[in-house]
PDB file of N, CA and C in Angstrom:
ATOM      1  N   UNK A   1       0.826  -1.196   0.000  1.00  0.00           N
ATOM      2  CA  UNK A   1       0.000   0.000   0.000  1.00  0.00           C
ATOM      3  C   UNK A   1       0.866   1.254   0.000  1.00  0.00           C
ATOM      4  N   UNK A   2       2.106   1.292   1.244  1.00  0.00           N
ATOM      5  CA  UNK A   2       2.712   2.125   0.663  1.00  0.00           C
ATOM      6  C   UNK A   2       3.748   2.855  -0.601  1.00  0.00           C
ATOM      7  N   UNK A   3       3.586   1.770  -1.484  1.00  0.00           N
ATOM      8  CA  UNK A   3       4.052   1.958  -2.559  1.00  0.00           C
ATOM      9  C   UNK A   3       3.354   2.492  -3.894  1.00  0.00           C
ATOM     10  N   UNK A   4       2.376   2.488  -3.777  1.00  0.00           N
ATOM     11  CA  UNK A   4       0.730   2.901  -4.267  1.00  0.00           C
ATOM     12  C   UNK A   4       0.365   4.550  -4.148  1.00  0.00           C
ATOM     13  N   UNK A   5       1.213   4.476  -2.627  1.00  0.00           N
ATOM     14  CA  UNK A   5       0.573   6.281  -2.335  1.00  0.00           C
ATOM     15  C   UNK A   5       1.767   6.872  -2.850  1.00  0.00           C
ATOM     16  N   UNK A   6       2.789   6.113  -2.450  1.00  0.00           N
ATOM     17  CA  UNK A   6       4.200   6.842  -2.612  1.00  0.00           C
ATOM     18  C   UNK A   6       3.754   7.320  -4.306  1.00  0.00           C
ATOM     19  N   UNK A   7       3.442   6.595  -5.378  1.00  0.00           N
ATOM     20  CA  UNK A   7       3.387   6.709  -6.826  1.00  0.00           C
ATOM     21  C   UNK A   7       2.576   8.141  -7.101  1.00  0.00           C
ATOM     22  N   UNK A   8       1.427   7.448  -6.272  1.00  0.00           N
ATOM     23  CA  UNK A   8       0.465   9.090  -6.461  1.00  0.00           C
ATOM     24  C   UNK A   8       1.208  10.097  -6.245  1.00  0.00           C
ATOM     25  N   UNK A   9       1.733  10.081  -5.252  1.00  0.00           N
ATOM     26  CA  UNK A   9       2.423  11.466  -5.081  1.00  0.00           C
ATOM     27  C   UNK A   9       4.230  11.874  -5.711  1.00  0.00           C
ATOM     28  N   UNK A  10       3.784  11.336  -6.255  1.00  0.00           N
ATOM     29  CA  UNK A  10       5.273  11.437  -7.372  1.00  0.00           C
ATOM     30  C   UNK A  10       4.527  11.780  -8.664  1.00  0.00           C
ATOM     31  N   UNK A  11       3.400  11.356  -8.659  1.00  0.00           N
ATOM     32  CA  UNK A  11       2.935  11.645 -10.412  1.00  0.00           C
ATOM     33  C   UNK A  11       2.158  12.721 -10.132  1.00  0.00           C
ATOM     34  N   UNK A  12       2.024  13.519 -11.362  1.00  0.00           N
ATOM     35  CA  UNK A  12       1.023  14.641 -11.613  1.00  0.00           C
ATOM     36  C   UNK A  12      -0.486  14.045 -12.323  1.00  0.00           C
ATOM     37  N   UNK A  13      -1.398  14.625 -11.319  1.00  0.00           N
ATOM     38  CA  UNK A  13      -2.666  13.808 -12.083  1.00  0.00           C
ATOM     39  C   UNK A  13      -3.075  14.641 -13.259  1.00  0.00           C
ATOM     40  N   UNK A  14      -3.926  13.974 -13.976  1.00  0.00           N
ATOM     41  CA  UNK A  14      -4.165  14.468 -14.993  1.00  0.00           C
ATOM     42  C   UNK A  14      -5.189  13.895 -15.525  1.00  0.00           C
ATOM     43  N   UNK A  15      -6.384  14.902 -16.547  1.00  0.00           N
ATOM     44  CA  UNK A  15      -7.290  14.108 -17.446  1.00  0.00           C
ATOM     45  C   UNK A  15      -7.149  12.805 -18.082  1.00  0.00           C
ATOM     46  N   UNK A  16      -7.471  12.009 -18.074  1.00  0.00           N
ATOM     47  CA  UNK A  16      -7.176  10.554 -18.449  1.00  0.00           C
ATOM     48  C   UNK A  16      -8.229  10.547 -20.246  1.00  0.00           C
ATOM     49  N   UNK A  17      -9.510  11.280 -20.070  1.00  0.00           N
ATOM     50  CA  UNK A  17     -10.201  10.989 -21.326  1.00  0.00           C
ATOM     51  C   UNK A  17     -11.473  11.781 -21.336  1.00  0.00           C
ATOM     52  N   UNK A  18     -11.825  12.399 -22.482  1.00  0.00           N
ATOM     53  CA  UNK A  18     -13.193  12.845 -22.840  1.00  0.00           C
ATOM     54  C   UNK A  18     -13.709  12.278 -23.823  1.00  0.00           C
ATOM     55  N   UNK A  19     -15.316  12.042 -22.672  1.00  0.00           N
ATOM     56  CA  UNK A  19     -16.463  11.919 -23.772  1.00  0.00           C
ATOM     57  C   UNK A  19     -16.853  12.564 -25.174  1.00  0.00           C
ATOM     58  N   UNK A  20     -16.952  14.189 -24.576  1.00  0.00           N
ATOM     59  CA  UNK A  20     -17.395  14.985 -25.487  1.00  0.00           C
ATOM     60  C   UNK A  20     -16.241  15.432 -26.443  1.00  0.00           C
ATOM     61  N   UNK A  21     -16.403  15.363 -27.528  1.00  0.00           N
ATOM     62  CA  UNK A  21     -15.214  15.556 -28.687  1.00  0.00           C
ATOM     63  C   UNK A  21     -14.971  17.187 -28.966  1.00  0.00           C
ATOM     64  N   UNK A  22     -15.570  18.206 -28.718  1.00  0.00           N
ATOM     65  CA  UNK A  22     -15.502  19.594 -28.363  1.00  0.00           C
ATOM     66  C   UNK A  22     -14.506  19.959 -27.145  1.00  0.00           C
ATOM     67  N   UNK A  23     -14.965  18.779 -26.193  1.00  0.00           N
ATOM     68  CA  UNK A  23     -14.224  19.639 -24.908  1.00  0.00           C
ATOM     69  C   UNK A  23     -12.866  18.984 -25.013  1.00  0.00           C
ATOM     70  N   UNK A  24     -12.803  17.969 -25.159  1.00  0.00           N
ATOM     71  CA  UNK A  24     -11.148  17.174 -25.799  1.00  0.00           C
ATOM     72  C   UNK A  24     -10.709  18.348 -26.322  1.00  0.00           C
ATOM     73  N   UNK A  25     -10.891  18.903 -27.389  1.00  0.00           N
ATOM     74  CA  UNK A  25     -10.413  19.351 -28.731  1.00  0.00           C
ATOM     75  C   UNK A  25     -10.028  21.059 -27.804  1.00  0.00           C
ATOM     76  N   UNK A  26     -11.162  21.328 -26.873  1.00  0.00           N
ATOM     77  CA  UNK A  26     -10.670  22.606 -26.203  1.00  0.00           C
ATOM     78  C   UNK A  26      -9.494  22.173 -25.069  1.00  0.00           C
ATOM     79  N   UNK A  27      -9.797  21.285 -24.421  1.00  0.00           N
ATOM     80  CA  UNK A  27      -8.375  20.756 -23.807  1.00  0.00           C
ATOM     81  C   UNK A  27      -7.443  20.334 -24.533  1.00  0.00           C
ATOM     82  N   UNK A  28      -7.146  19.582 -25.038  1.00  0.00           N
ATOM     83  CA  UNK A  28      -5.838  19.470 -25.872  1.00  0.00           C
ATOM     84  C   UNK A  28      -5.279  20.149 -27.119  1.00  0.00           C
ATOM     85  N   UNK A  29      -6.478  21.397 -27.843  1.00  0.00           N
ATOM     86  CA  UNK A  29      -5.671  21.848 -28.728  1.00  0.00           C
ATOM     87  C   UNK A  29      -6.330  23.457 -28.526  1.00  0.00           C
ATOM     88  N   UNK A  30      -6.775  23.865 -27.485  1.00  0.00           N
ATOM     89  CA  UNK A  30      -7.526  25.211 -26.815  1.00  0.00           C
ATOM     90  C   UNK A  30      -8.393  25.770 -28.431  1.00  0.00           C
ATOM     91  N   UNK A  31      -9.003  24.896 -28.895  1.00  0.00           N
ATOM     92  CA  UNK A  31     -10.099  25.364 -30.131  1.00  0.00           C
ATOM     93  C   UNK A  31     -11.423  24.789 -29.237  1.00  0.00           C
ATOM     94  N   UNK A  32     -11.908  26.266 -29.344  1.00  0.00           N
ATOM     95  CA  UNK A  32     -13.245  26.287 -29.172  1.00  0.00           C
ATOM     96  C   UNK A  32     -14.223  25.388 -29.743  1.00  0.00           C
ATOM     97  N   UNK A  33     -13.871  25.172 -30.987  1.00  0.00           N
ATOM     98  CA  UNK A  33     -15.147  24.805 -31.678  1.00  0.00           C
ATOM     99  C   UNK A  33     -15.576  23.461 -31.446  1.00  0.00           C
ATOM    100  N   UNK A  34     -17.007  23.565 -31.204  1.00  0.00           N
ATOM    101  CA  UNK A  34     -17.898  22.580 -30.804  1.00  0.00           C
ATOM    102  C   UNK A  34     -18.436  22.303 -29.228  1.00  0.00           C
ATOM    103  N   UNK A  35     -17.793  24.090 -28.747  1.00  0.00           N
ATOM    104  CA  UNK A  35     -18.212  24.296 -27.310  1.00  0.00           C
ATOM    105  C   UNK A  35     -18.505  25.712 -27.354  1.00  0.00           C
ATOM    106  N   UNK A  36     -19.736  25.988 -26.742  1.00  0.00           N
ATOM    107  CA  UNK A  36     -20.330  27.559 -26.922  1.00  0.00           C
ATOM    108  C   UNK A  36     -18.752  28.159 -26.154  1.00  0.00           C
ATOM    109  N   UNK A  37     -19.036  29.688 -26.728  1.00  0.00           N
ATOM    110  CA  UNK A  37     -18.385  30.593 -25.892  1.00  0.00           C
ATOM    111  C   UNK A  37     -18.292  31.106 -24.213  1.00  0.00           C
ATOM    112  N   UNK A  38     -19.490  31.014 -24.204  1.00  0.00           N
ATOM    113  CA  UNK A  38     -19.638  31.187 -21.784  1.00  0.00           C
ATOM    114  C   UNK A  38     -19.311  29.545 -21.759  1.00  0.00           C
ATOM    115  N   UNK A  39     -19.172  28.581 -22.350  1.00  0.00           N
ATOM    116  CA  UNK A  39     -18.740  27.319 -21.997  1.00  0.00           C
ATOM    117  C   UNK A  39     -17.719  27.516 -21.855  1.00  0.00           C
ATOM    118  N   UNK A  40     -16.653  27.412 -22.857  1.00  0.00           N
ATOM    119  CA  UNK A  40     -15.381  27.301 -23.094  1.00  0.00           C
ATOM    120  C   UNK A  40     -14.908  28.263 -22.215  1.00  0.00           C
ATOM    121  N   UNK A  41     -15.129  29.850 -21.633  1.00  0.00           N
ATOM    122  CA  UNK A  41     -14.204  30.103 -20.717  1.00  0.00           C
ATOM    123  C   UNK A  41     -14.246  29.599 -19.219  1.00  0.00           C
ATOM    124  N   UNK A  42     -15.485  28.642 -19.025  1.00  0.00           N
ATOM    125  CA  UNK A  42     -15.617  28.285 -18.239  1.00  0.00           C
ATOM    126  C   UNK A  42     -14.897  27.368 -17.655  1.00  0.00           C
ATOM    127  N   UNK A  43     -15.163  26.617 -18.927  1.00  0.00           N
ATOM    128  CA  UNK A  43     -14.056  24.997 -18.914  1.00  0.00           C
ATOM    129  C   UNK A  43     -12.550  25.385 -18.677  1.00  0.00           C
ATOM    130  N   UNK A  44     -12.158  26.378 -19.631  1.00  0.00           N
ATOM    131  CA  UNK A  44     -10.804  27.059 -19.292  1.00  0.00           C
ATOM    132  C   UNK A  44     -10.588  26.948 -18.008  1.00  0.00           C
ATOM    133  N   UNK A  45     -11.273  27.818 -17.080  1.00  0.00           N
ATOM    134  CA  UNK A  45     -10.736  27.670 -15.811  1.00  0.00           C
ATOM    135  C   UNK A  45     -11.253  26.237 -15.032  1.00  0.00           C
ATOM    136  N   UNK A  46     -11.631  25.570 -15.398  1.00  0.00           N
ATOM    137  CA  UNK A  46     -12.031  24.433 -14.689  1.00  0.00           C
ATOM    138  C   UNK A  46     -10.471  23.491 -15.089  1.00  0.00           C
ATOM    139  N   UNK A  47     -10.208  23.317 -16.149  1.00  0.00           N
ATOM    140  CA  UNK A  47      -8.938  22.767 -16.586  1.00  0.00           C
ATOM    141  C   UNK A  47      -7.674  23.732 -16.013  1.00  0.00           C
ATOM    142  N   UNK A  48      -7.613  24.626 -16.319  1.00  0.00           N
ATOM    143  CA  UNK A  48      -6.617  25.370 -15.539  1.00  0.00           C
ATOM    144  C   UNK A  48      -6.616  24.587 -14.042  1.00  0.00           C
ATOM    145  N   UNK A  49      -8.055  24.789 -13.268  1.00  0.00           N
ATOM    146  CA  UNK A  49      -7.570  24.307 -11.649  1.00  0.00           C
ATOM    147  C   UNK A  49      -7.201  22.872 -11.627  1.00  0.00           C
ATOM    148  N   UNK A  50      -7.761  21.699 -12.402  1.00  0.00           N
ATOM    149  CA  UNK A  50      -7.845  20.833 -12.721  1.00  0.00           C
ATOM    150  C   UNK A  50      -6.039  20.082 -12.265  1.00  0.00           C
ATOM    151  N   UNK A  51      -5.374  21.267 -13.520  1.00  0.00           N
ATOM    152  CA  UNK A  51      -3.941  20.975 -13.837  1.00  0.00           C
ATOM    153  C   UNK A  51      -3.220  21.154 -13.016  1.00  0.00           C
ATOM    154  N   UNK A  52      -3.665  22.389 -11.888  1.00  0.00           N
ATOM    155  CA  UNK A  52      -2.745  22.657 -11.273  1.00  0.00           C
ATOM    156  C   UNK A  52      -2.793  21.642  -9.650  1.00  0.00           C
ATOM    157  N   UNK A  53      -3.893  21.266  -9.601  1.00  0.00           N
ATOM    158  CA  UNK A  53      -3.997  20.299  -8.916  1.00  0.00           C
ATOM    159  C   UNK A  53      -3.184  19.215  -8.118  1.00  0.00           C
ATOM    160  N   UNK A  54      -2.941  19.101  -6.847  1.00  0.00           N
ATOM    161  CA  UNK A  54      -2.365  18.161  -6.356  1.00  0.00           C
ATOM    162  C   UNK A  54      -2.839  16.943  -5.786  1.00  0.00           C
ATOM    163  N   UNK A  55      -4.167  17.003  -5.171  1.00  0.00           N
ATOM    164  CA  UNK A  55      -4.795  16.247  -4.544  1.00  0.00           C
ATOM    165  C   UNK A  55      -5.974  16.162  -4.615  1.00  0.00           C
ATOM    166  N   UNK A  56      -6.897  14.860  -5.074  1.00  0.00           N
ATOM    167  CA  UNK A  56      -8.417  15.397  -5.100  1.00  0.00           C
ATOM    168  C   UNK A  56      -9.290  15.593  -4.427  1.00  0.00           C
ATOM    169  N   UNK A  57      -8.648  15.847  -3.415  1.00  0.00           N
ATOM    170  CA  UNK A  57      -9.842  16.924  -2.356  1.00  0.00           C
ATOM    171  C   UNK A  57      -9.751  17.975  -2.390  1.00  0.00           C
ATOM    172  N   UNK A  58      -8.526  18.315  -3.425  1.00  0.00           N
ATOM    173  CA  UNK A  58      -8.698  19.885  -3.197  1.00  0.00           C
ATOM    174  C   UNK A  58     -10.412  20.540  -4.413  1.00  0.00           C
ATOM    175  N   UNK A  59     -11.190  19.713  -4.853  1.00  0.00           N
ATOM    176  CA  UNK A  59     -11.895  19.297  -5.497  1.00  0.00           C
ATOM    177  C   UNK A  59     -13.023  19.895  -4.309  1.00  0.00           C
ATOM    178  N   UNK A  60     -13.194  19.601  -3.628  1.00  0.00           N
ATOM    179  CA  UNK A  60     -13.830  19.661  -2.340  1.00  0.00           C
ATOM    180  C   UNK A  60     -13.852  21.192  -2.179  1.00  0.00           C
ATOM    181  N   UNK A  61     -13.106  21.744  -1.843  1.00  0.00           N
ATOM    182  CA  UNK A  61     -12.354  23.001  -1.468  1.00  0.00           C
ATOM    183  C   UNK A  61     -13.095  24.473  -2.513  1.00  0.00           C
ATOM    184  N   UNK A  62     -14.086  24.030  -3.318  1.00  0.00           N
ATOM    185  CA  UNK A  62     -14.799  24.829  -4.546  1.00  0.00           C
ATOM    186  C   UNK A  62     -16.136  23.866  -4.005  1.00  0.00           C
ATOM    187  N   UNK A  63     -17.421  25.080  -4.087  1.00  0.00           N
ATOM    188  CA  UNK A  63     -18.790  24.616  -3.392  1.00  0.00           C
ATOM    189  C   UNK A  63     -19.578  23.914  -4.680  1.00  0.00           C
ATOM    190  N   UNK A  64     -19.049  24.379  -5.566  1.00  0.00           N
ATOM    191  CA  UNK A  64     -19.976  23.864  -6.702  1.00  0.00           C
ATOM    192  C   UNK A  64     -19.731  22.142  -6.697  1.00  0.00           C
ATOM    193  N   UNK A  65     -18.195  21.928  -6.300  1.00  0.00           N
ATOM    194  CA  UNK A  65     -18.010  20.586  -6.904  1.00  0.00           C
ATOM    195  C   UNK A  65     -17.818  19.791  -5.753  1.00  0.00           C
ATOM    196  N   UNK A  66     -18.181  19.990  -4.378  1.00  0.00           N
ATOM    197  CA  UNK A  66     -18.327  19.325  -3.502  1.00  0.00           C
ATOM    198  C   UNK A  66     -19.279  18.106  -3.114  1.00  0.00           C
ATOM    199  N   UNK A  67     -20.033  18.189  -4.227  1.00  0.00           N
ATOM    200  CA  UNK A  67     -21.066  16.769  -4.432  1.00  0.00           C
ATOM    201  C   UNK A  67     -19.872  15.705  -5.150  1.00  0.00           C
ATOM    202  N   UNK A  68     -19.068  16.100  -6.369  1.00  0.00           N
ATOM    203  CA  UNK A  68     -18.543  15.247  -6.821  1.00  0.00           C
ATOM    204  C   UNK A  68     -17.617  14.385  -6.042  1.00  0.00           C
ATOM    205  N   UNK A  69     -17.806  13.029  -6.247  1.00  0.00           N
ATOM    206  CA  UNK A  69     -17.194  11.550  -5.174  1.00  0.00           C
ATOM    207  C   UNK A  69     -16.086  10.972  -5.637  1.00  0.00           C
TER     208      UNK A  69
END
């Protein structure tokens, strides 16, 4: 087990995969298209905190996303 946590915390987490082929395309190549405009700057900063991320409770720590498990 402790070799498990030790890993997590040596690696940087990161998006693993998108459903939606718009929001991929705004995460990995920052083109809007196929995501409205009040979307996409939204998502922007959702990926921005996303990245900078260390731990996923800091997930917790924002009221909107404190339902997410």
């Amino acid at each position: 087990m402790t070799s498990v946590a030790l890993r997590a915390t040596l690696f940087a987490m990161r998006i693993r995969n998108f459903v939606h082929k718009g929001i991929r395309k705004l995460y990995e190549e920052d083109s809007a298209k196929g995501v409205s405009s009040d979307t996409a700057v939204k998502l922007r900063k959702m990926f921005a905190f996303l990245d900078d991320m260390d731990d996923p409770d800091e997930l917790r720590s924002l009221p909107s996303w404190r339902r997410i498990s």
